[in-house]
PDB file of N, CA and C in Angstrom:
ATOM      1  N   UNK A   1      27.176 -12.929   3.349  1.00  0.00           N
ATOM      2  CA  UNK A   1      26.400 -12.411   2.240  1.00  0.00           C
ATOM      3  C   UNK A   1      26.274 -13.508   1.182  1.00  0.00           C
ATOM      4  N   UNK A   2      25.035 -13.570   0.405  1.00  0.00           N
ATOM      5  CA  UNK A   2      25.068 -14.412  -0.266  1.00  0.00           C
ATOM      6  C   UNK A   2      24.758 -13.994  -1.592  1.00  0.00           C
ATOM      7  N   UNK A   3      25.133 -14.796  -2.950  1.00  0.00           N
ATOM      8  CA  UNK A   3      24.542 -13.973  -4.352  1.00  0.00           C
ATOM      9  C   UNK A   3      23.269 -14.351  -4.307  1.00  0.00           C
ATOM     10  N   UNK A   4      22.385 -13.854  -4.756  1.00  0.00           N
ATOM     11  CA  UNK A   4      20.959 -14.329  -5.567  1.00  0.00           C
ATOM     12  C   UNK A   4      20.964 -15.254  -6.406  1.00  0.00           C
ATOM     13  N   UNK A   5      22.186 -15.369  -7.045  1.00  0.00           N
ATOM     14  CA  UNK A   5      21.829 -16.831  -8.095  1.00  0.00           C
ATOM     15  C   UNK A   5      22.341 -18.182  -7.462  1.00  0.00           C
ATOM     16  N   UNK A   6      22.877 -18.243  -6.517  1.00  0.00           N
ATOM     17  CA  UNK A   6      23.527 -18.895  -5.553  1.00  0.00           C
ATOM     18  C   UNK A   6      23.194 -19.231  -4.036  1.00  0.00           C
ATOM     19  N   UNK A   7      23.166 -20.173  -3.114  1.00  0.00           N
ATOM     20  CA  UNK A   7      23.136 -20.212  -1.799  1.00  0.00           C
ATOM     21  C   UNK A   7      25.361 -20.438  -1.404  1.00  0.00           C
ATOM     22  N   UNK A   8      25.903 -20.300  -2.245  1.00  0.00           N
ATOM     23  CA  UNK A   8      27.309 -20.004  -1.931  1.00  0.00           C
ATOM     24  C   UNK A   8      27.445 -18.719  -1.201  1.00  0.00           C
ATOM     25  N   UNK A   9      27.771 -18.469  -0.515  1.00  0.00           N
ATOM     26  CA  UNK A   9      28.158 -17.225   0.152  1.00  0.00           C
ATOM     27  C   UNK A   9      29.126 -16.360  -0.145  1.00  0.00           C
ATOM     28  N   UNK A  10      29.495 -15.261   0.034  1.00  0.00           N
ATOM     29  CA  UNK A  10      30.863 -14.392  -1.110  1.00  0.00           C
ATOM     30  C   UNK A  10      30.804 -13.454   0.004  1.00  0.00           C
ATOM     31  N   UNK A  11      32.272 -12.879  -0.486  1.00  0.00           N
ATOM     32  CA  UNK A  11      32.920 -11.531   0.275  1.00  0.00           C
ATOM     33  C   UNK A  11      32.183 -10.594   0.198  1.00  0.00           C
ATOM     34  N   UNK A  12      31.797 -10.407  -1.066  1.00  0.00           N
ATOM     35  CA  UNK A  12      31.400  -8.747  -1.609  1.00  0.00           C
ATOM     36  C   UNK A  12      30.284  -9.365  -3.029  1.00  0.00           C
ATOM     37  N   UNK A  13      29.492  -8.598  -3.508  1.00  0.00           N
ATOM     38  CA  UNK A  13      28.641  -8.902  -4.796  1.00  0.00           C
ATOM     39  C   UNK A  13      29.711  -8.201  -6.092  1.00  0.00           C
ATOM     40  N   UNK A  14      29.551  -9.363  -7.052  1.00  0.00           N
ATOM     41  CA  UNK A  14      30.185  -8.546  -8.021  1.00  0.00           C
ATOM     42  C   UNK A  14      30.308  -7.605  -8.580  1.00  0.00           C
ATOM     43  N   UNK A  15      31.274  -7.021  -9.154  1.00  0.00           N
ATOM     44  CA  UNK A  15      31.329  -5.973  -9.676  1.00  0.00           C
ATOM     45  C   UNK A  15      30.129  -5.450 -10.391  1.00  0.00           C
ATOM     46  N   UNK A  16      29.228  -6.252 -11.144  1.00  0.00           N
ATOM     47  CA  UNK A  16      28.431  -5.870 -12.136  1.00  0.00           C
ATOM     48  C   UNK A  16      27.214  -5.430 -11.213  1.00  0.00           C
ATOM     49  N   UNK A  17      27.348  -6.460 -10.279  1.00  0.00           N
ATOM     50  CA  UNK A  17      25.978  -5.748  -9.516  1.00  0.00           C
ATOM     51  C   UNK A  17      26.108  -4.876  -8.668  1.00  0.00           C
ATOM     52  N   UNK A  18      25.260  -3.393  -8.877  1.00  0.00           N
ATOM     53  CA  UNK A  18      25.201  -2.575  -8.156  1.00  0.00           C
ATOM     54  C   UNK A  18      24.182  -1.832  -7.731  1.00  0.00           C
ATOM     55  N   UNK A  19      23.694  -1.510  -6.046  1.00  0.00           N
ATOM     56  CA  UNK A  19      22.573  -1.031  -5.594  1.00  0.00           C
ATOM     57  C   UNK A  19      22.159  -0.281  -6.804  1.00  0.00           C
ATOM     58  N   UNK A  20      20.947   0.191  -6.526  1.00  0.00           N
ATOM     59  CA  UNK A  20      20.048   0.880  -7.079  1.00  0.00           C
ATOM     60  C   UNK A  20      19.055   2.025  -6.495  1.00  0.00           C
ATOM     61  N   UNK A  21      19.634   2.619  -6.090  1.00  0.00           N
ATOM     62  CA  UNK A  21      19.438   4.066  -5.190  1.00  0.00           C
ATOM     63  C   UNK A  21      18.001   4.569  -6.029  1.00  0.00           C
ATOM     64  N   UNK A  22      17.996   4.573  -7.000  1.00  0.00           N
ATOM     65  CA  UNK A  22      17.017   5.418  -8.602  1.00  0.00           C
ATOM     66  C   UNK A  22      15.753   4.630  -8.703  1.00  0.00           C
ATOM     67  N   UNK A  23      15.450   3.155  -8.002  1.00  0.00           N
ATOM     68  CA  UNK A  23      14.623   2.519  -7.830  1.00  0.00           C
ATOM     69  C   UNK A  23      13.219   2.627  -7.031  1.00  0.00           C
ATOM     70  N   UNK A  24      12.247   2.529  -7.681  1.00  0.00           N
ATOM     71  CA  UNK A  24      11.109   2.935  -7.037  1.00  0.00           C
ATOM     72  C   UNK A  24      10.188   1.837  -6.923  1.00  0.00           C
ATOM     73  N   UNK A  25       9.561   1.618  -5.649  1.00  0.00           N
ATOM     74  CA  UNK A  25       8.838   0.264  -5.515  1.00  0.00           C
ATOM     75  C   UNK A  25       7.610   0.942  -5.884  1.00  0.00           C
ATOM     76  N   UNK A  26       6.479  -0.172  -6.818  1.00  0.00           N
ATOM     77  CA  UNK A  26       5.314   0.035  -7.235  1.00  0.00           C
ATOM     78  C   UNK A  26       4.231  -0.981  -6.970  1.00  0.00           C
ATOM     79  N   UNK A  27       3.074  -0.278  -6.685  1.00  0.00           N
ATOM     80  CA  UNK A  27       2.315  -1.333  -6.582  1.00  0.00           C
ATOM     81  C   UNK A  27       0.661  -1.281  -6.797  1.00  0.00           C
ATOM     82  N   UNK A  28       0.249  -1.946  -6.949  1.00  0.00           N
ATOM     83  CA  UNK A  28      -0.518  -1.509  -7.556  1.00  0.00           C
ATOM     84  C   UNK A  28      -2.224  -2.483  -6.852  1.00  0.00           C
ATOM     85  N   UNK A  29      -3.116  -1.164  -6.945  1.00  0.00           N
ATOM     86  CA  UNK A  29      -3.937  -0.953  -5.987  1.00  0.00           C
ATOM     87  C   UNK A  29      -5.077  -1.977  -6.851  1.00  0.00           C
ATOM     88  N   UNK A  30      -5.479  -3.248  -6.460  1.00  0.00           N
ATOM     89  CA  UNK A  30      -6.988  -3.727  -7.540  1.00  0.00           C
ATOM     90  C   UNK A  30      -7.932  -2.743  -7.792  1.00  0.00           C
ATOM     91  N   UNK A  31      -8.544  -2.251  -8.735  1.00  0.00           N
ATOM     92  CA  UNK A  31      -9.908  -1.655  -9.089  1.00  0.00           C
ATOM     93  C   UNK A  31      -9.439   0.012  -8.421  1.00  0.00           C
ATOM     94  N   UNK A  32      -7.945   0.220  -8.612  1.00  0.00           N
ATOM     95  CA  UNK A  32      -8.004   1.471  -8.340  1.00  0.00           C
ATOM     96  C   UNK A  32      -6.391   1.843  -8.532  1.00  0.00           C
ATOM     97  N   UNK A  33      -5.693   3.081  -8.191  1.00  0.00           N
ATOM     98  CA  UNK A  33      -4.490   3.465  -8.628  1.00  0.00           C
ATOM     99  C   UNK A  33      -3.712   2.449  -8.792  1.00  0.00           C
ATOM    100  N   UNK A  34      -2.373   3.169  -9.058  1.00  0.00           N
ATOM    101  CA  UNK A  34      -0.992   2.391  -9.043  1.00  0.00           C
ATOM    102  C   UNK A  34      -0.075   3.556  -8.120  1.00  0.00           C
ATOM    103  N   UNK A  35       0.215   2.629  -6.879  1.00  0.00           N
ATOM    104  CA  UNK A  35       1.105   3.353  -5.716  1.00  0.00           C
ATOM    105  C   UNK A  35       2.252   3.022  -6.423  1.00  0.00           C
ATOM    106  N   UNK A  36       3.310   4.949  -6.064  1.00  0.00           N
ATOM    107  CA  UNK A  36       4.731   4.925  -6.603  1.00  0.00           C
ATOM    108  C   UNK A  36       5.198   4.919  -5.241  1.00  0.00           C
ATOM    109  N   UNK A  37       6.343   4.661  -5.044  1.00  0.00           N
ATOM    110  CA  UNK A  37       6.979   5.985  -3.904  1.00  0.00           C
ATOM    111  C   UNK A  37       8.058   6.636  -4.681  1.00  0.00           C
ATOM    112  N   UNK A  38       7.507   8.074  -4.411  1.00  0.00           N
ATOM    113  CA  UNK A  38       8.113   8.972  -4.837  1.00  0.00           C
ATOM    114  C   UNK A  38       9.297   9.851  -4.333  1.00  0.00           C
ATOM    115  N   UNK A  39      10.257  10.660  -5.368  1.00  0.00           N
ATOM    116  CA  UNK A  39       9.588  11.740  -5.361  1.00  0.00           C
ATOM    117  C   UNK A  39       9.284  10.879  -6.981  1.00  0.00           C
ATOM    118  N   UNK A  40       8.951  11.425  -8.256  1.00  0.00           N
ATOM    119  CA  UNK A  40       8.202  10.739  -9.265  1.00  0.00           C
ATOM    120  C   UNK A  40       8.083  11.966 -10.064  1.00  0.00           C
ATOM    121  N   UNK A  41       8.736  11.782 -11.496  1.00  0.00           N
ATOM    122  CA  UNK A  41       8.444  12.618 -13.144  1.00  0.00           C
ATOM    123  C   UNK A  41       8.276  11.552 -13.423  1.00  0.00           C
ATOM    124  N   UNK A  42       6.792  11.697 -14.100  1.00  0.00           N
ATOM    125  CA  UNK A  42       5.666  11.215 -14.993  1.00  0.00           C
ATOM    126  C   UNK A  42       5.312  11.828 -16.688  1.00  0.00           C
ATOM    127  N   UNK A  43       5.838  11.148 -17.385  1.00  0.00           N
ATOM    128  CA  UNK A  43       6.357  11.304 -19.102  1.00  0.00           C
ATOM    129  C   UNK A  43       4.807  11.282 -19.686  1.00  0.00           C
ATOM    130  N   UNK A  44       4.125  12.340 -20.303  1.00  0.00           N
ATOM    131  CA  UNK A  44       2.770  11.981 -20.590  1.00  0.00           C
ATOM    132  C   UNK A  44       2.679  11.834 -21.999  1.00  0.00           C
ATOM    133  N   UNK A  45       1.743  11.070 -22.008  1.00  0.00           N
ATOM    134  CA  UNK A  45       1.420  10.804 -24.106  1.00  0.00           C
ATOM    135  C   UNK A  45       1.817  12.113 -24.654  1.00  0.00           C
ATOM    136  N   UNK A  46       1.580  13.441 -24.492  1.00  0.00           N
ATOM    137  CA  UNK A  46       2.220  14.438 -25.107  1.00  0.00           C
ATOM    138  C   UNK A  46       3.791  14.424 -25.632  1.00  0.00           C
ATOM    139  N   UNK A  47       4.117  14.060 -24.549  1.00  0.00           N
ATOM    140  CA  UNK A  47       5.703  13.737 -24.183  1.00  0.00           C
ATOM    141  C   UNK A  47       5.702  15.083 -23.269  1.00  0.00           C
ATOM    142  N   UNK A  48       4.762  15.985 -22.521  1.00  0.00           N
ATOM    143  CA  UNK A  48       5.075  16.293 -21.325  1.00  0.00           C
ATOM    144  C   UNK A  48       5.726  15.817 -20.072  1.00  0.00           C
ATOM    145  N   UNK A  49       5.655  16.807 -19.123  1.00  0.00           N
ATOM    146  CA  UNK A  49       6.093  16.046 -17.957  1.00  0.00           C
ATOM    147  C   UNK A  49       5.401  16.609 -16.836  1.00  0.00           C
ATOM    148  N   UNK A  50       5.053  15.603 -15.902  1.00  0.00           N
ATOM    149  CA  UNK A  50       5.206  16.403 -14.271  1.00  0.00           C
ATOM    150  C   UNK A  50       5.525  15.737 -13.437  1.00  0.00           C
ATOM    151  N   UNK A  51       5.992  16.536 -12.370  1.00  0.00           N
ATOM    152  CA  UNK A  51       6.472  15.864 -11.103  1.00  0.00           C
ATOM    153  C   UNK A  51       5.532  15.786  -9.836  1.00  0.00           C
ATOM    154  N   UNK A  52       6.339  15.063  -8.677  1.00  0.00           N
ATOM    155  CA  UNK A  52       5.745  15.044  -7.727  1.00  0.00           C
ATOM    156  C   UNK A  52       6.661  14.893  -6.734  1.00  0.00           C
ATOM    157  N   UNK A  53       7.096  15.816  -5.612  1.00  0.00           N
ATOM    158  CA  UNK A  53       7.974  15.567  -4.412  1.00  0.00           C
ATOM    159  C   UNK A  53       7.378  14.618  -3.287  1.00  0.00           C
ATOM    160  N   UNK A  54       5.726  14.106  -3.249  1.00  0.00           N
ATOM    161  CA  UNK A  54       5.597  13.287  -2.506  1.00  0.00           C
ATOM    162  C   UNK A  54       5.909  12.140  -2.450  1.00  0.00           C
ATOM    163  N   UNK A  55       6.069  11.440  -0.801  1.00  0.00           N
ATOM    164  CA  UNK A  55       6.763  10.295  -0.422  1.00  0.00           C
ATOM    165  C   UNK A  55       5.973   8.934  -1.145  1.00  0.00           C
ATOM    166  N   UNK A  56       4.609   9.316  -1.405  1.00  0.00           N
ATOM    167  CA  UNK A  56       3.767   8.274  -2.376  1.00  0.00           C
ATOM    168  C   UNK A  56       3.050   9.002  -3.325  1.00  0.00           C
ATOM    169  N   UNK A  57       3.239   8.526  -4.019  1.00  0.00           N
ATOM    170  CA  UNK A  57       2.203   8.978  -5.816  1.00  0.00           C
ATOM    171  C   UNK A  57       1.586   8.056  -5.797  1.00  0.00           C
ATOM    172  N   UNK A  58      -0.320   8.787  -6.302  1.00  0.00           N
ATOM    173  CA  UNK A  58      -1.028   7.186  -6.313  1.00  0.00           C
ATOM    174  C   UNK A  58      -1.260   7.904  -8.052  1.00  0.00           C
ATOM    175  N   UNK A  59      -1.263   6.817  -9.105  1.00  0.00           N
ATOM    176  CA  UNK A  59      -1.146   7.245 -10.018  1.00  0.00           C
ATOM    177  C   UNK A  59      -2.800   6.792 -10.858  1.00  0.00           C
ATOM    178  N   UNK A  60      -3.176   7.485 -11.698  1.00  0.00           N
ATOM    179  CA  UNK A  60      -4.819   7.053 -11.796  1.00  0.00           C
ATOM    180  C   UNK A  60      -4.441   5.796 -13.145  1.00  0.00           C
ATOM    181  N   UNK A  61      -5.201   5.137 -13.137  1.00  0.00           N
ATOM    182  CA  UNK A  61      -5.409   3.928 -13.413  1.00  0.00           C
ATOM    183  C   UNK A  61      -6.843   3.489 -14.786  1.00  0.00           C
ATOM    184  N   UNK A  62      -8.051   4.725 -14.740  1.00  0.00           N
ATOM    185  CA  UNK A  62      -8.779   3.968 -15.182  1.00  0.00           C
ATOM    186  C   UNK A  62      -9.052   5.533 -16.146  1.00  0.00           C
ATOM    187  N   UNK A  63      -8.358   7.122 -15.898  1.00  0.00           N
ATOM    188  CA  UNK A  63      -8.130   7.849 -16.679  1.00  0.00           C
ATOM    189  C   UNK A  63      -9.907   9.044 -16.558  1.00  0.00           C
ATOM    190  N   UNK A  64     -10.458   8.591 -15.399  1.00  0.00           N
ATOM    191  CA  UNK A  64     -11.430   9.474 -14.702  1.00  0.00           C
ATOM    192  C   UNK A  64     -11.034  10.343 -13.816  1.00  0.00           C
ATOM    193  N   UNK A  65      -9.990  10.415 -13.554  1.00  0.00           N
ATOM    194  CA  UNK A  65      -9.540  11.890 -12.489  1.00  0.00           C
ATOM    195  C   UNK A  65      -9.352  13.100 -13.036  1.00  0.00           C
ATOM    196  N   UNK A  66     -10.316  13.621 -12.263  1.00  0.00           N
ATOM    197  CA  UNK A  66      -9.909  15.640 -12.361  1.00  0.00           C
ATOM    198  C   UNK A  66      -8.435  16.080 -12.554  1.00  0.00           C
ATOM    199  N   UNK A  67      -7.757  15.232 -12.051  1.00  0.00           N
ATOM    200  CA  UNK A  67      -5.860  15.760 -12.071  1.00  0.00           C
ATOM    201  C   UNK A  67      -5.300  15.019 -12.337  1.00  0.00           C
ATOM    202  N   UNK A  68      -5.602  13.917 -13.595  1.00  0.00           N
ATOM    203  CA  UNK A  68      -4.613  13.393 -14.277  1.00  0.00           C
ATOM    204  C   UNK A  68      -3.225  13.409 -14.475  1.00  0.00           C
ATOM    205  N   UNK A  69      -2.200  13.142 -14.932  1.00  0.00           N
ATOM    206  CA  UNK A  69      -2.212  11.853 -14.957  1.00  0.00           C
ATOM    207  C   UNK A  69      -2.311  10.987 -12.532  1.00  0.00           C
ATOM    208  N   UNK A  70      -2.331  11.866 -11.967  1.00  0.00           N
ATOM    209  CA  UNK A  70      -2.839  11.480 -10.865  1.00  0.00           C
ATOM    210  C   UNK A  70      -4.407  10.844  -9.697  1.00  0.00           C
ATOM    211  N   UNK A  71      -4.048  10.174  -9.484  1.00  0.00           N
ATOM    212  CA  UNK A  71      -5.328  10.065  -8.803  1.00  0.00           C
ATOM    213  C   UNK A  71      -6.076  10.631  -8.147  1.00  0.00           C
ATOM    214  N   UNK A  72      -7.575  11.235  -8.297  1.00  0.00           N
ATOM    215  CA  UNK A  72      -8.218  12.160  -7.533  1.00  0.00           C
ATOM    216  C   UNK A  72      -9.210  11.224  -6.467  1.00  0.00           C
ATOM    217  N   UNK A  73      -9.507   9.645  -6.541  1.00  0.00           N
ATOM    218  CA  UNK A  73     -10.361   8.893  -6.116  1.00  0.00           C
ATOM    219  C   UNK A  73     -11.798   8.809  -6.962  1.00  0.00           C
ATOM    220  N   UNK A  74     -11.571   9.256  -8.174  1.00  0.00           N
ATOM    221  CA  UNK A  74     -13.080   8.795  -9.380  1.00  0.00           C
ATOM    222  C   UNK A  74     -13.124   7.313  -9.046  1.00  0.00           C
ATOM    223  N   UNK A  75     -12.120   6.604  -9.128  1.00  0.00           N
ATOM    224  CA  UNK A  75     -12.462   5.419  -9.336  1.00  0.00           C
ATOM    225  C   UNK A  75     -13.819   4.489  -8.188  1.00  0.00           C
ATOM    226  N   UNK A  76     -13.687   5.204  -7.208  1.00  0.00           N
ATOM    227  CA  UNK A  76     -14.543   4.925  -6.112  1.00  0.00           C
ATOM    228  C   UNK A  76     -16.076   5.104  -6.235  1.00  0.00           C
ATOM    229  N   UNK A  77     -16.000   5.884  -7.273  1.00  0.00           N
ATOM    230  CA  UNK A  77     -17.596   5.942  -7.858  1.00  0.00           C
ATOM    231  C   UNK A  77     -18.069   4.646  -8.467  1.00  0.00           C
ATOM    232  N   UNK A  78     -19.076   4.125  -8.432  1.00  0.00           N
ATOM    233  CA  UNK A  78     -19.582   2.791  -8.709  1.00  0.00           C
ATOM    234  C   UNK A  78     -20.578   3.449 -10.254  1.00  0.00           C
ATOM    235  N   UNK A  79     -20.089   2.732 -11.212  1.00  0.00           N
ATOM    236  CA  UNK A  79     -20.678   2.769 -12.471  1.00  0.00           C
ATOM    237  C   UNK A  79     -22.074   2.112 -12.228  1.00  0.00           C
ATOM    238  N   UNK A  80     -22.929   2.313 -13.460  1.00  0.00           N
ATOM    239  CA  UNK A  80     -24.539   2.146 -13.404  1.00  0.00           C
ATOM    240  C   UNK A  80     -24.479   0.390 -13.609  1.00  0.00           C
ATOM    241  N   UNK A  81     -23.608  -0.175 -13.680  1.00  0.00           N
ATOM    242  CA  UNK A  81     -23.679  -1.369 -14.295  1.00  0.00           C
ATOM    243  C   UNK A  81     -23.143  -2.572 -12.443  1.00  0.00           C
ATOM    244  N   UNK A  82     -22.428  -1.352 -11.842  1.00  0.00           N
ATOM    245  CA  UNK A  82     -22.581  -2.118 -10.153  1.00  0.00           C
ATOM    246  C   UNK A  82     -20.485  -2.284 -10.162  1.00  0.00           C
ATOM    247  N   UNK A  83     -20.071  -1.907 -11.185  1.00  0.00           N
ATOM    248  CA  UNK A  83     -18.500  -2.507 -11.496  1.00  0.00           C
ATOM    249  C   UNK A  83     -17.851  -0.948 -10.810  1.00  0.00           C
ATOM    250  N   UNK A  84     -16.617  -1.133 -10.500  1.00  0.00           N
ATOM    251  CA  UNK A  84     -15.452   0.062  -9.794  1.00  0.00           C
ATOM    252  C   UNK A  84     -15.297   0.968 -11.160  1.00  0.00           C
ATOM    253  N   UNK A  85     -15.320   2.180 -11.471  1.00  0.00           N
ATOM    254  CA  UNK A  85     -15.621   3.147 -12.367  1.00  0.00           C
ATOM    255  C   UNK A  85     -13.839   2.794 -12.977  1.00  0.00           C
ATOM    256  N   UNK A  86     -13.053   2.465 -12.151  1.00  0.00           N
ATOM    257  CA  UNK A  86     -11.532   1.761 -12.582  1.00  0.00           C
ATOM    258  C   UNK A  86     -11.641   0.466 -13.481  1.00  0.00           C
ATOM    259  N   UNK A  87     -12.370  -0.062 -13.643  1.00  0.00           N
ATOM    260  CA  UNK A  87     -12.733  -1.273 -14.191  1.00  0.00           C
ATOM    261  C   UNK A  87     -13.134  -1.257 -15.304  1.00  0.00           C
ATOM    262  N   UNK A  88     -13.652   0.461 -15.348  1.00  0.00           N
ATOM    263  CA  UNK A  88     -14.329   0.778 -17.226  1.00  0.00           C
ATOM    264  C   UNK A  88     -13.720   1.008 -17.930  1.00  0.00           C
ATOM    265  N   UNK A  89     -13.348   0.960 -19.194  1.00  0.00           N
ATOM    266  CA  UNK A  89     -12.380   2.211 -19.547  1.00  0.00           C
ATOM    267  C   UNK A  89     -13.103   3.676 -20.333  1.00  0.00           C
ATOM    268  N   UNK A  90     -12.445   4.594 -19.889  1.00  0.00           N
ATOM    269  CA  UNK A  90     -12.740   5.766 -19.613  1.00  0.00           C
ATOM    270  C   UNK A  90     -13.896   6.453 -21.358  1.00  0.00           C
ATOM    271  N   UNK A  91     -14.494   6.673 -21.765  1.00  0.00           N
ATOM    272  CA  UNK A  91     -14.876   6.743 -23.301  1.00  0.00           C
ATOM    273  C   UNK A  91     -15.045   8.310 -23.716  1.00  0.00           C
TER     274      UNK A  91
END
């Protein structure tokens, strides 16, 4: 095993460092959502909340979806100007 700040090799990682089970990889889609993997509570400008038990959350991005704060696929609509409707911001 080796540390990350190091090519020295070690028994065990230090004490301080510890997995991260609570970690969610994100990523994020050009000219369209932001993929979670979930499950995913989402904190809204209200200071609401909602959840989601699915294995991916695509999260909306450009604030045109019917089911906010989630992605419904608006963004796939092509604005009058020829640009990804994700690319506008929403008015």
């Amino acid at each position: 095993m080796r540390n990350w700040w190091s090519s020295v090799p070690t028994a065990s990682p230090p004490p301080t460092v510890q997995p991260r089970p609570d970690r969610r990889r994100v990523r994020p889609v050009p000219g369209g959502p932001l993929l979670v993997e979930g499950p995913v509570e989402v904190v809204l400008e209200d200071g609401g909340t909602v959840t989601s038990d699915r294995f991916m959350v695509a999260l909306c991005m450009c604030r045109r979806s019917g089911s906010y704060p989630f992605c419904d696929t608006s963004h796939r609509r092509s604005d009058v100007r020829g640009g990804s409707a994700c690319q506008q911001p929403r008015t």
